[in-house]
N, C-alpha and C. Protein backbone atom coordinates (compact mmCIF):
# COMPACT_ATOMS: atom_id res chain seq x y z
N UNK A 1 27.82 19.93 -11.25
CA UNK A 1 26.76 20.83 -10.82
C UNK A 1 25.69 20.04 -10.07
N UNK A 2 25.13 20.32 -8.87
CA UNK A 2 23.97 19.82 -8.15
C UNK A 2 22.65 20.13 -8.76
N UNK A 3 22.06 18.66 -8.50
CA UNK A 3 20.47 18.74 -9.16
C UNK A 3 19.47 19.25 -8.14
N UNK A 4 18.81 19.92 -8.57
CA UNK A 4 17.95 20.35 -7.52
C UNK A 4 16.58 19.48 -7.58
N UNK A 5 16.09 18.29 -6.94
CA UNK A 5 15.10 17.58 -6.96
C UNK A 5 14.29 17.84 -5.86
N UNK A 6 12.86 18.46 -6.63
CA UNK A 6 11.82 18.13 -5.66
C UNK A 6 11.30 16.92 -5.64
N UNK A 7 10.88 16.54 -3.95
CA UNK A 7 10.02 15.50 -3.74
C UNK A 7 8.66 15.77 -3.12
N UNK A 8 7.75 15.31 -4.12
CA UNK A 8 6.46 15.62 -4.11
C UNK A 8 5.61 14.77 -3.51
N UNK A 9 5.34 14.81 -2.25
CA UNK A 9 4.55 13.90 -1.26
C UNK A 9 2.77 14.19 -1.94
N UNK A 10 2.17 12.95 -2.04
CA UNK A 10 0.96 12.79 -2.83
C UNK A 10 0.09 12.62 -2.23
N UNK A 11 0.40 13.10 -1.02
CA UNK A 11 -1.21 12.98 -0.17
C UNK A 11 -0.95 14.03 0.72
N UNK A 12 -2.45 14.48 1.23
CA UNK A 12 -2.11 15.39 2.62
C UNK A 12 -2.65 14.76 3.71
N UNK A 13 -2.77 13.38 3.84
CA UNK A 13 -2.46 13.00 5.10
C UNK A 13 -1.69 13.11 5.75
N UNK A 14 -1.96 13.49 7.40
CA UNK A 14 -0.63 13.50 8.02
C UNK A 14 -0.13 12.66 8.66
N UNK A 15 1.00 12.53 8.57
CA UNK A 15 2.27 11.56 9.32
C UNK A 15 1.87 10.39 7.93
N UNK A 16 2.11 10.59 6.92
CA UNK A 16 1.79 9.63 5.41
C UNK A 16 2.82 8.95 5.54
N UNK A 17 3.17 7.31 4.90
CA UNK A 17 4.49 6.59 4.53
C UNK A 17 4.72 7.36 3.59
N UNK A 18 4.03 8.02 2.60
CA UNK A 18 4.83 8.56 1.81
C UNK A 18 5.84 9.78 2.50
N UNK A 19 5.40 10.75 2.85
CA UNK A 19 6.27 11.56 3.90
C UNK A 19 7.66 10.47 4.11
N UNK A 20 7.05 9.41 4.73
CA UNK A 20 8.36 8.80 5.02
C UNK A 20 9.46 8.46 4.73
N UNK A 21 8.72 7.92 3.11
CA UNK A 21 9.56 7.25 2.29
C UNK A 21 10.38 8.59 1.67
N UNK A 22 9.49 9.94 0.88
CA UNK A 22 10.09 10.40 1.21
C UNK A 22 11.53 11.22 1.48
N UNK A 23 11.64 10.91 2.92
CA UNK A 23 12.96 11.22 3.32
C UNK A 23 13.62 10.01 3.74
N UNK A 24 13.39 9.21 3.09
CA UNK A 24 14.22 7.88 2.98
C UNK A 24 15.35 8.44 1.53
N UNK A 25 14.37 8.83 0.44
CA UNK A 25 15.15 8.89 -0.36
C UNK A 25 15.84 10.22 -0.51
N UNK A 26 15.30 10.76 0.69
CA UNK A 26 16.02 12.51 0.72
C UNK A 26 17.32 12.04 1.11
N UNK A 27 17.36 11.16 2.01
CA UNK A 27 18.69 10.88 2.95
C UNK A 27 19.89 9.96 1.83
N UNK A 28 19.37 9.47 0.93
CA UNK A 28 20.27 9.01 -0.36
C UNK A 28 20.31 10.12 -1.40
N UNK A 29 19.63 10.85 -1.57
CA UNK A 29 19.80 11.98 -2.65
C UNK A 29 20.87 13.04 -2.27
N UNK A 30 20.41 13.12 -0.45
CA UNK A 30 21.59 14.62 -0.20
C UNK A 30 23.17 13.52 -0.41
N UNK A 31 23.25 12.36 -0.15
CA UNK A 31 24.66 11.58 -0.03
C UNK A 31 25.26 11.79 -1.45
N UNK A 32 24.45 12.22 -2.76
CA UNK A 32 24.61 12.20 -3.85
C UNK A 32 25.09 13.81 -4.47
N UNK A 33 24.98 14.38 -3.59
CA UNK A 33 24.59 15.91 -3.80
C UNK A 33 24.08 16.54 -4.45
N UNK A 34 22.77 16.18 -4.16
CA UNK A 34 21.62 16.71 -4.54
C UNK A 34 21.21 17.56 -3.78
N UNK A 35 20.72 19.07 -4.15
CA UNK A 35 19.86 19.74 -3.89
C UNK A 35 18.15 19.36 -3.16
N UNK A 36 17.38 19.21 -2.42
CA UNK A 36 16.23 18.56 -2.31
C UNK A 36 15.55 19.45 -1.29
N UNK A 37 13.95 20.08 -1.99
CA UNK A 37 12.73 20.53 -1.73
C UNK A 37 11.75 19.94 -1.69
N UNK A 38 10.91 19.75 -0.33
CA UNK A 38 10.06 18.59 -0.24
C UNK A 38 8.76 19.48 -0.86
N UNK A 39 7.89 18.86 -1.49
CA UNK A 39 6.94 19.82 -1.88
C UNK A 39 5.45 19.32 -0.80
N UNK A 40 4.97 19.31 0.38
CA UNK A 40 4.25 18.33 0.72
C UNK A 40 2.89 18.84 0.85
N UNK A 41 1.82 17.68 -0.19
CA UNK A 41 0.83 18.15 0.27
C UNK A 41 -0.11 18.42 1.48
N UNK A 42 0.13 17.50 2.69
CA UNK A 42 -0.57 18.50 3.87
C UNK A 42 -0.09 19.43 4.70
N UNK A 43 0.70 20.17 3.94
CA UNK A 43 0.83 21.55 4.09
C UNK A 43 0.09 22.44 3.02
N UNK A 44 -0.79 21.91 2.42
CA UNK A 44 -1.24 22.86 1.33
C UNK A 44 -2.59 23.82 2.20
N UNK A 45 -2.78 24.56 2.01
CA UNK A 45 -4.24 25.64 2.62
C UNK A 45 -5.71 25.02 2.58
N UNK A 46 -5.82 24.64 3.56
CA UNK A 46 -7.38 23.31 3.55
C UNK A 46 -8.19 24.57 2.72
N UNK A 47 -8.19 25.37 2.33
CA UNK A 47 -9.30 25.88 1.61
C UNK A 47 -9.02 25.96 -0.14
N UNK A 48 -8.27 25.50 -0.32
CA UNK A 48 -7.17 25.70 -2.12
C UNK A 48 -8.25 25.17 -2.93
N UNK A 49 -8.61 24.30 -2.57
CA UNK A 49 -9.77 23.80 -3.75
C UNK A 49 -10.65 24.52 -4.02
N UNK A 50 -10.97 25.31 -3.50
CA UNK A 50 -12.26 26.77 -3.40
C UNK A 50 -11.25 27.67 -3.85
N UNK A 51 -10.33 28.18 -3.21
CA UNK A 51 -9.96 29.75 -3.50
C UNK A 51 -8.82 29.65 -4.47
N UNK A 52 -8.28 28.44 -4.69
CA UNK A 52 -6.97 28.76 -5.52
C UNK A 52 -7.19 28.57 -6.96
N UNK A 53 -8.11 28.00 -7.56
CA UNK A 53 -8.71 27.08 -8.66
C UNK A 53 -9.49 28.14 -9.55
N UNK A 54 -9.54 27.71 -10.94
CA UNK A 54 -10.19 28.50 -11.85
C UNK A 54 -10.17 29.67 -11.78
N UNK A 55 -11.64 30.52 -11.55
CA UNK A 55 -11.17 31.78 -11.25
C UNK A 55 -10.00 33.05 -10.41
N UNK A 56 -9.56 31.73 -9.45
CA UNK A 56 -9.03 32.19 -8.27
C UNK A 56 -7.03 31.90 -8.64
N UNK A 57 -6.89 31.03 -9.72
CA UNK A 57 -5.83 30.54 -10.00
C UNK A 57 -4.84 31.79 -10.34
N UNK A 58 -3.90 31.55 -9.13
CA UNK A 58 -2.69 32.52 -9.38
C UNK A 58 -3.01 33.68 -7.92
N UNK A 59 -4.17 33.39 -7.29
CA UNK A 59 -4.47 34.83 -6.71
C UNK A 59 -4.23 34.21 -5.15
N UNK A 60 -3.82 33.00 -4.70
CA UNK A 60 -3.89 32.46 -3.41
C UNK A 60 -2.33 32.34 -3.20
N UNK A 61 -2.04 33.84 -2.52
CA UNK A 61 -0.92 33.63 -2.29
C UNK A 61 0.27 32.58 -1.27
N UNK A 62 -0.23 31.88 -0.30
CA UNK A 62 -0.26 30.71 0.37
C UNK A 62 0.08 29.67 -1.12
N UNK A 63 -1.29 29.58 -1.90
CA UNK A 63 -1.11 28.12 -2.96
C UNK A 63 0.44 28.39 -3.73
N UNK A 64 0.15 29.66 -3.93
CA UNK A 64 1.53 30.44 -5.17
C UNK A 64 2.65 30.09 -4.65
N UNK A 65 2.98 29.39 -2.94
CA UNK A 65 4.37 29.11 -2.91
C UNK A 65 4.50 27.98 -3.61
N UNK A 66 3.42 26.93 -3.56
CA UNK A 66 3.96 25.65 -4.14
C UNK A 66 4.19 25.41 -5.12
N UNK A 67 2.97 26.81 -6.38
CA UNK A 67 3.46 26.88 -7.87
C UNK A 67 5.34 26.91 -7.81
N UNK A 68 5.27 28.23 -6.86
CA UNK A 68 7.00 28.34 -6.50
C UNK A 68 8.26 27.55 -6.59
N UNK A 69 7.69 26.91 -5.09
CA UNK A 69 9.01 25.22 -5.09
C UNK A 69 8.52 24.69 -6.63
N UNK A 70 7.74 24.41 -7.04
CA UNK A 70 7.33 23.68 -8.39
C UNK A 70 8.62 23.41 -9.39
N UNK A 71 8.50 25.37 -9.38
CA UNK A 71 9.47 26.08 -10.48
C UNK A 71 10.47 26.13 -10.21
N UNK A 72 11.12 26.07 -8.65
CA UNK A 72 12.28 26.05 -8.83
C UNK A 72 13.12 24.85 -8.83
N UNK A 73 12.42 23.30 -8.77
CA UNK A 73 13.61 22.22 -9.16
C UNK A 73 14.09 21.94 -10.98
N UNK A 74 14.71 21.26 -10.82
CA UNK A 74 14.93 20.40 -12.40
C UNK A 74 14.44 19.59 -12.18
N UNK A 75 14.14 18.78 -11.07
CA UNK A 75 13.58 17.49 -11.65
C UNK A 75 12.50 17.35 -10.64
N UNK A 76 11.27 16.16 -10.68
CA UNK A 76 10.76 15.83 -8.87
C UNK A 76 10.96 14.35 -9.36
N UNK A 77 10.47 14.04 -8.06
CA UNK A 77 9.97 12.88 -7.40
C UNK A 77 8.59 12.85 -6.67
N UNK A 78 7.97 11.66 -7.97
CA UNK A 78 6.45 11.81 -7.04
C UNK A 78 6.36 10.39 -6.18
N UNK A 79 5.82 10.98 -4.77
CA UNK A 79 5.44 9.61 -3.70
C UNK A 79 3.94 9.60 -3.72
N UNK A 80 3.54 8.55 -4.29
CA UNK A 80 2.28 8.66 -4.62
C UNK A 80 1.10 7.21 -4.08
N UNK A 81 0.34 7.51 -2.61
CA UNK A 81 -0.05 6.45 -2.16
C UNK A 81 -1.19 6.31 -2.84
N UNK A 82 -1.84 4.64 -3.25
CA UNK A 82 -2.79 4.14 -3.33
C UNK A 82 -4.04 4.58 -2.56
N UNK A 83 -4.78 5.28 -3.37
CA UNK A 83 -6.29 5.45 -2.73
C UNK A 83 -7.35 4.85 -4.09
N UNK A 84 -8.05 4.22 -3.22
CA UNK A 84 -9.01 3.68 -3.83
C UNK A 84 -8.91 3.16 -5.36
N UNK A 85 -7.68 2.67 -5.29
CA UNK A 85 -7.29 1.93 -6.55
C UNK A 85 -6.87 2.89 -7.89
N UNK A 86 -6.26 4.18 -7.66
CA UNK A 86 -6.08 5.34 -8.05
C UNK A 86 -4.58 5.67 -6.92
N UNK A 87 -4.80 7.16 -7.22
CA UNK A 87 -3.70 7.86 -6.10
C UNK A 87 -4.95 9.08 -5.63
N UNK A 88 -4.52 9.79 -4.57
CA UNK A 88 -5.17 10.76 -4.08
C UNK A 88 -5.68 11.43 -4.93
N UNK A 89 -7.17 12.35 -4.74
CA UNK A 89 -7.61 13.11 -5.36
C UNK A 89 -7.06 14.65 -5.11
N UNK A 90 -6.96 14.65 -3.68
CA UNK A 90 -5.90 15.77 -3.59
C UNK A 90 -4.41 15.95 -4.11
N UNK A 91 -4.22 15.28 -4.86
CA UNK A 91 -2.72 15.62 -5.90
C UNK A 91 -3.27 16.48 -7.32
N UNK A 92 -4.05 15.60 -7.52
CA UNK A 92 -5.40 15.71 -8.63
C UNK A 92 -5.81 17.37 -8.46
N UNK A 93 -6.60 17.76 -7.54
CA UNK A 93 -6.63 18.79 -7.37
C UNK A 93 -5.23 19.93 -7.41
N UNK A 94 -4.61 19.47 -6.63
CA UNK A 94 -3.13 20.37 -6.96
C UNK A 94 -2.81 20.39 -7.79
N UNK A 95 -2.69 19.28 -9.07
CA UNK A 95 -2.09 19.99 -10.26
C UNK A 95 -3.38 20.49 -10.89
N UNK A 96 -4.92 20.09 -10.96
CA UNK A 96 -5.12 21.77 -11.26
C UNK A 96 -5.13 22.80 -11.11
N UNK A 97 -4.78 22.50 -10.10
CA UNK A 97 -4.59 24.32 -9.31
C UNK A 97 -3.26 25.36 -10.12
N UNK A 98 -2.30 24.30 -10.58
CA UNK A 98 -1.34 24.91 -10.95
C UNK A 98 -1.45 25.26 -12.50
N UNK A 99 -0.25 26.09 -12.62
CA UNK A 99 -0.17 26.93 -13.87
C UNK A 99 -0.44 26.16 -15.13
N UNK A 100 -1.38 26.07 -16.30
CA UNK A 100 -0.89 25.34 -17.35
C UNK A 100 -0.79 25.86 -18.25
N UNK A 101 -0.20 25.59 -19.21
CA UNK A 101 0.45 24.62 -19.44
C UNK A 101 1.64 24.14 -19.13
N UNK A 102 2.16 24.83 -18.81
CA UNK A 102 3.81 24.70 -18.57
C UNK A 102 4.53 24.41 -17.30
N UNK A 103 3.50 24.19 -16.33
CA UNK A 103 4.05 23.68 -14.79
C UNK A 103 4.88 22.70 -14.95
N UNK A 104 4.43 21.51 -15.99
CA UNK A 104 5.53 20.19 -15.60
C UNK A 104 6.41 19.80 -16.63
N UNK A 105 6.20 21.02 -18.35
CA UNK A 105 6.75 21.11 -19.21
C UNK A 105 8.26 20.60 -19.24
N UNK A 106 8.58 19.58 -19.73
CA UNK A 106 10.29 19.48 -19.40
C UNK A 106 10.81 18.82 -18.83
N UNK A 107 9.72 18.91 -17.35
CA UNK A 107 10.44 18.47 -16.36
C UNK A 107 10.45 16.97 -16.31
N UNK A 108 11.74 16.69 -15.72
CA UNK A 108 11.36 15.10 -15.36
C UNK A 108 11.13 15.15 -14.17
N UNK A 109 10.42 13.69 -14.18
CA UNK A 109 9.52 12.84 -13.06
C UNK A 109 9.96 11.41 -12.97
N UNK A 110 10.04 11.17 -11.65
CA UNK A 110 9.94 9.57 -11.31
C UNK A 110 9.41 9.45 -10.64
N UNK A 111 8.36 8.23 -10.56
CA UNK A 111 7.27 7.94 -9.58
C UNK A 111 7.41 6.89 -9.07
N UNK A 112 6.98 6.96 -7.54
CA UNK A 112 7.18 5.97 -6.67
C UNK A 112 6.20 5.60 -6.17
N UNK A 113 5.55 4.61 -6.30
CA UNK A 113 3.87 4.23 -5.69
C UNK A 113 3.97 3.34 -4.15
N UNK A 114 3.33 3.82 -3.55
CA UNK A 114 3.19 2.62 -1.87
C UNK A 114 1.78 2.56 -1.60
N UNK A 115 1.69 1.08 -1.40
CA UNK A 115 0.43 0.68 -1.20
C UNK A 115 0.33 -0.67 0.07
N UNK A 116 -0.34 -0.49 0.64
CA UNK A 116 -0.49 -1.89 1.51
C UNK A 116 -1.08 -3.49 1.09
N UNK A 117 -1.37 -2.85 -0.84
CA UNK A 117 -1.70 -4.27 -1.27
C UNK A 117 -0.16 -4.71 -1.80
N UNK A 118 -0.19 -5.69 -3.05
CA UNK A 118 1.01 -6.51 -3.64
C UNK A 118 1.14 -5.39 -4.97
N UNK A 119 0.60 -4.91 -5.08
CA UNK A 119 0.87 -3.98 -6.42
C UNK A 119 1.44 -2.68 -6.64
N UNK A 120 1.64 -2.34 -5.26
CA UNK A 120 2.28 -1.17 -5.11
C UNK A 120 2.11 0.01 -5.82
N UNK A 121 0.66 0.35 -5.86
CA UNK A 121 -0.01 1.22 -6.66
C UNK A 121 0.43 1.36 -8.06
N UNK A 122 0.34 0.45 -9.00
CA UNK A 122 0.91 0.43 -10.26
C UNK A 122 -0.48 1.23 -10.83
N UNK A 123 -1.52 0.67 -10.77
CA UNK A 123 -2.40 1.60 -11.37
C UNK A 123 -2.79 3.03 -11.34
N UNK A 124 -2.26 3.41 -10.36
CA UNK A 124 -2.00 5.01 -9.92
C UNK A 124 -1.24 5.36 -10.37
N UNK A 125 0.14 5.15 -10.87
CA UNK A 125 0.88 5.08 -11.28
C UNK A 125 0.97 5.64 -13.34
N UNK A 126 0.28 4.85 -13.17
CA UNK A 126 -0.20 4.72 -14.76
C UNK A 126 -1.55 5.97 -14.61
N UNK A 127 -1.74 6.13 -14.08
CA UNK A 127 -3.02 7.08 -14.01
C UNK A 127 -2.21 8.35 -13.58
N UNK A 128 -1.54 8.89 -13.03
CA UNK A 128 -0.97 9.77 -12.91
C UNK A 128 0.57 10.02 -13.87
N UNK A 129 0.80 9.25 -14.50
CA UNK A 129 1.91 9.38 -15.42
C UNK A 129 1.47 9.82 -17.07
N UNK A 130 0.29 9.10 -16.79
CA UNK A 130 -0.76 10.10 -18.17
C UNK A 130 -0.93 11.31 -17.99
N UNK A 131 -1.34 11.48 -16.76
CA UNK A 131 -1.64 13.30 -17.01
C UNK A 131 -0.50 13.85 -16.80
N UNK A 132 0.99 13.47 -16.45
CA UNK A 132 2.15 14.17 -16.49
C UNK A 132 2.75 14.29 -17.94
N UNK A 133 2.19 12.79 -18.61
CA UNK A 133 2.89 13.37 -19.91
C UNK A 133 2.00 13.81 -20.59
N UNK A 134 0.95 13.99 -20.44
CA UNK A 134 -0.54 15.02 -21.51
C UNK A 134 -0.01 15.96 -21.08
N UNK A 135 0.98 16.53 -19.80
CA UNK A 135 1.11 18.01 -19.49
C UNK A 135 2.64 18.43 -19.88
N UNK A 136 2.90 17.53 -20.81
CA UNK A 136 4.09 17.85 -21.28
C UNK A 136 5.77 17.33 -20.28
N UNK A 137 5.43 16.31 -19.40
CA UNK A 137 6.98 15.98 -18.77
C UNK A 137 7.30 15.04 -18.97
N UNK A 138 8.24 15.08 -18.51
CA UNK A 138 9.11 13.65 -19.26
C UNK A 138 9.32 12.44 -17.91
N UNK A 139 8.21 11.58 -18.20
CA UNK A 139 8.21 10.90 -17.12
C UNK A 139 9.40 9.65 -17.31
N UNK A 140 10.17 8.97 -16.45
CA UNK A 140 10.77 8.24 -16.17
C UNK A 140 10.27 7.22 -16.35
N UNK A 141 10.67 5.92 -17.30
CA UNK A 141 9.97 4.42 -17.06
C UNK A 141 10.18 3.49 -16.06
N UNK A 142 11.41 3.58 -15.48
CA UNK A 142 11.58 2.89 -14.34
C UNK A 142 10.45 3.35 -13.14
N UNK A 143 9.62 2.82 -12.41
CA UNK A 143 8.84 3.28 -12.01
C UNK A 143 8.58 2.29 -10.08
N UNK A 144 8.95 2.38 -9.39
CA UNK A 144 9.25 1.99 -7.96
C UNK A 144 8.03 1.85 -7.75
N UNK A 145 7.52 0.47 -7.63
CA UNK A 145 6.03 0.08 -6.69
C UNK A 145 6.51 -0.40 -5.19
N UNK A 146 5.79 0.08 -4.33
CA UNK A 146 6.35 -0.63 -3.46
C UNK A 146 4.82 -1.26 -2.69
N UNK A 147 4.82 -2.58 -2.74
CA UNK A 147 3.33 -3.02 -2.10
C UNK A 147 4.11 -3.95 -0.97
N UNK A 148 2.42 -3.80 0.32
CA UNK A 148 2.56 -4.02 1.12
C UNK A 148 3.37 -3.44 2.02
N UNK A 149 3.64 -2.36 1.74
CA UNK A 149 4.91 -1.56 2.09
C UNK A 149 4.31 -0.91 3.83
N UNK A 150 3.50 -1.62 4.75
CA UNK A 150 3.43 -1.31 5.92
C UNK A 150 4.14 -2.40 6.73
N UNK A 151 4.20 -3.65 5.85
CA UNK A 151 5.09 -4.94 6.20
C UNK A 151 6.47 -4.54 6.22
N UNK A 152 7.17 -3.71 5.26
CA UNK A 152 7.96 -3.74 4.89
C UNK A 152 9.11 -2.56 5.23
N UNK A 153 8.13 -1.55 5.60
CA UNK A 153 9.09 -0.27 6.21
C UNK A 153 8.48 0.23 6.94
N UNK A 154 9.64 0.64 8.06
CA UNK A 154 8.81 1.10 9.49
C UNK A 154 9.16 2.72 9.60
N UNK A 155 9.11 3.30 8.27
CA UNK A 155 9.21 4.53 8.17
C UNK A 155 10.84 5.51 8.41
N UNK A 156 11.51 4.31 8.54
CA UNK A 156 12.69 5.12 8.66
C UNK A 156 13.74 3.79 7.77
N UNK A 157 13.48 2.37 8.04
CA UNK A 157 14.37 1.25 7.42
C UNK A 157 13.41 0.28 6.47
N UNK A 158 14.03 -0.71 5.53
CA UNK A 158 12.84 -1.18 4.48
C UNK A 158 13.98 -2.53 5.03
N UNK A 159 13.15 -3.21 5.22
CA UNK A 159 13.65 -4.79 5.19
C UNK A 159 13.41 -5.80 4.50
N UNK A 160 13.15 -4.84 3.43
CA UNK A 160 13.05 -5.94 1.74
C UNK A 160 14.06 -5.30 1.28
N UNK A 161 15.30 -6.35 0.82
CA UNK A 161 16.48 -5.91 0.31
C UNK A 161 15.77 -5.56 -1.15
N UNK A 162 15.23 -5.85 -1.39
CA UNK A 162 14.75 -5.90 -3.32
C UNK A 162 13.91 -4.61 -3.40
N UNK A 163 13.62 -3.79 -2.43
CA UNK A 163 12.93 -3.19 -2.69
C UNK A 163 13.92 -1.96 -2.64
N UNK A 164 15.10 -1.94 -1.78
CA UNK A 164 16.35 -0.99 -1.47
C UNK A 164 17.15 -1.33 -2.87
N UNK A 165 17.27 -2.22 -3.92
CA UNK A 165 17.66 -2.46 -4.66
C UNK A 165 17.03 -1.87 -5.96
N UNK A 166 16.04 -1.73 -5.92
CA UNK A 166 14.86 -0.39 -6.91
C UNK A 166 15.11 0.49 -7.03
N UNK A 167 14.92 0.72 -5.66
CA UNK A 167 14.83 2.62 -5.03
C UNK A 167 16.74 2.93 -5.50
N UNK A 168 17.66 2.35 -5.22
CA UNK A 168 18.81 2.51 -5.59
C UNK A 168 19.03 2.73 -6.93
N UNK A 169 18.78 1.66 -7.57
CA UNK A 169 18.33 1.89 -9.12
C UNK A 169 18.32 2.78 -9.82
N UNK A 170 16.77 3.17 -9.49
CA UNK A 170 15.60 4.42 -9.58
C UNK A 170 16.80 5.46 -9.43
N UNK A 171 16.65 5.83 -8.48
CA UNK A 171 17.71 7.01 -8.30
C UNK A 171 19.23 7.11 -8.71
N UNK A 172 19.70 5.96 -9.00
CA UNK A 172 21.12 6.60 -10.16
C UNK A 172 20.36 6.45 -11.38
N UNK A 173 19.60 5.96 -12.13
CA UNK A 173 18.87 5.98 -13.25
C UNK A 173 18.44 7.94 -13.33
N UNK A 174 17.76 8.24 -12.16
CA UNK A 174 17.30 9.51 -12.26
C UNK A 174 18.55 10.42 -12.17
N UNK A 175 19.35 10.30 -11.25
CA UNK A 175 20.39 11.78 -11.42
C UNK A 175 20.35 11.89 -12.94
N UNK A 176 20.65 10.66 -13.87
CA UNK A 176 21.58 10.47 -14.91
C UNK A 176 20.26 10.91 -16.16
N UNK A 177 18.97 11.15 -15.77
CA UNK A 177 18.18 11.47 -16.68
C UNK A 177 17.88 12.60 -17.08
């Protein structure tokens, strides 16, 4: 049976390495036959933080597709770039926006951090894998840093074998989780 994995791009910058990366690993997941829904945040409604949130939660029909894709994988994949020694605040915002308790209930997660320092957003990492498992999912320990990663991939090829050796990893580790 095919897994249906979303990949959850963690920023809404546009044209992001994460975007990139990505569909780096879209292009090894479909070889696997996998199912794959990109979930990306700058496509989200520049106004969601106002209208979709608290009072408004559930009523922004635009935000309600992404609750949508959310619900319909088994598993994601989060690409999650380094900001300010954290990950985006706009991810932050998106999962409050979404349903709780039960948005990430279950689900598994593997996280993939890219950063242009050597640490490959490990601390984001760890900061966003807390609030996945306070929200009930089952995060993955293998966990893909990739630093310096503007040296290293030009958005379509990675010319750190060790780092294609992770991400490979990572992902038969994940079908199998």
């Amino acid at each position: 049976m095919s897994q249906k994995i979303g990949l959850l791009i963690g920023t809404n910058r546009p044209e992001a390495m994460s975007l990139e990366m990505a569909g780096y690993y879209e292009n090894k997941l479909i070889s696997s036959g996998a199912e794959i829904i990109k979930i990306d945040l700058s496509k989200l409604p520049p106004d969601f933080a106002f209208s979709a949130l608290y009072h408004n939660k559930g009523k922004h029909e635009d935000f309600n597709l992404f609750q949508e894709s959310l619900d319909s994988v088994d598993k994601l994949i989060f690409f999650v770039p380094e900001y300010n020694g954290s990950f985006p605040g706009v991810l932050k915002t998106f999962i409050d926006g979404l349903r709780f308790p039960d948005s990430f209930r279950d689900k598994k997660i593997a996280l993939v951090g890219l950063a242009n320092g050597v640490q490959g957003n490990a601390i984001g990492l760890s900061h966003i894998g807390d609030i996945l498992s306070y929200m009930g999912a089952n995060v993955m320990g293998l966990r893909v840093k990739l630093g310096e990663i503007s040296k290293h991939f030009d958005g379509k090829e990675l010319s750190h074998p060790m780092y294609d050796q992770f991400i490979n990893t990572q992902i038969e580790k994940f079908l199998n989780f």
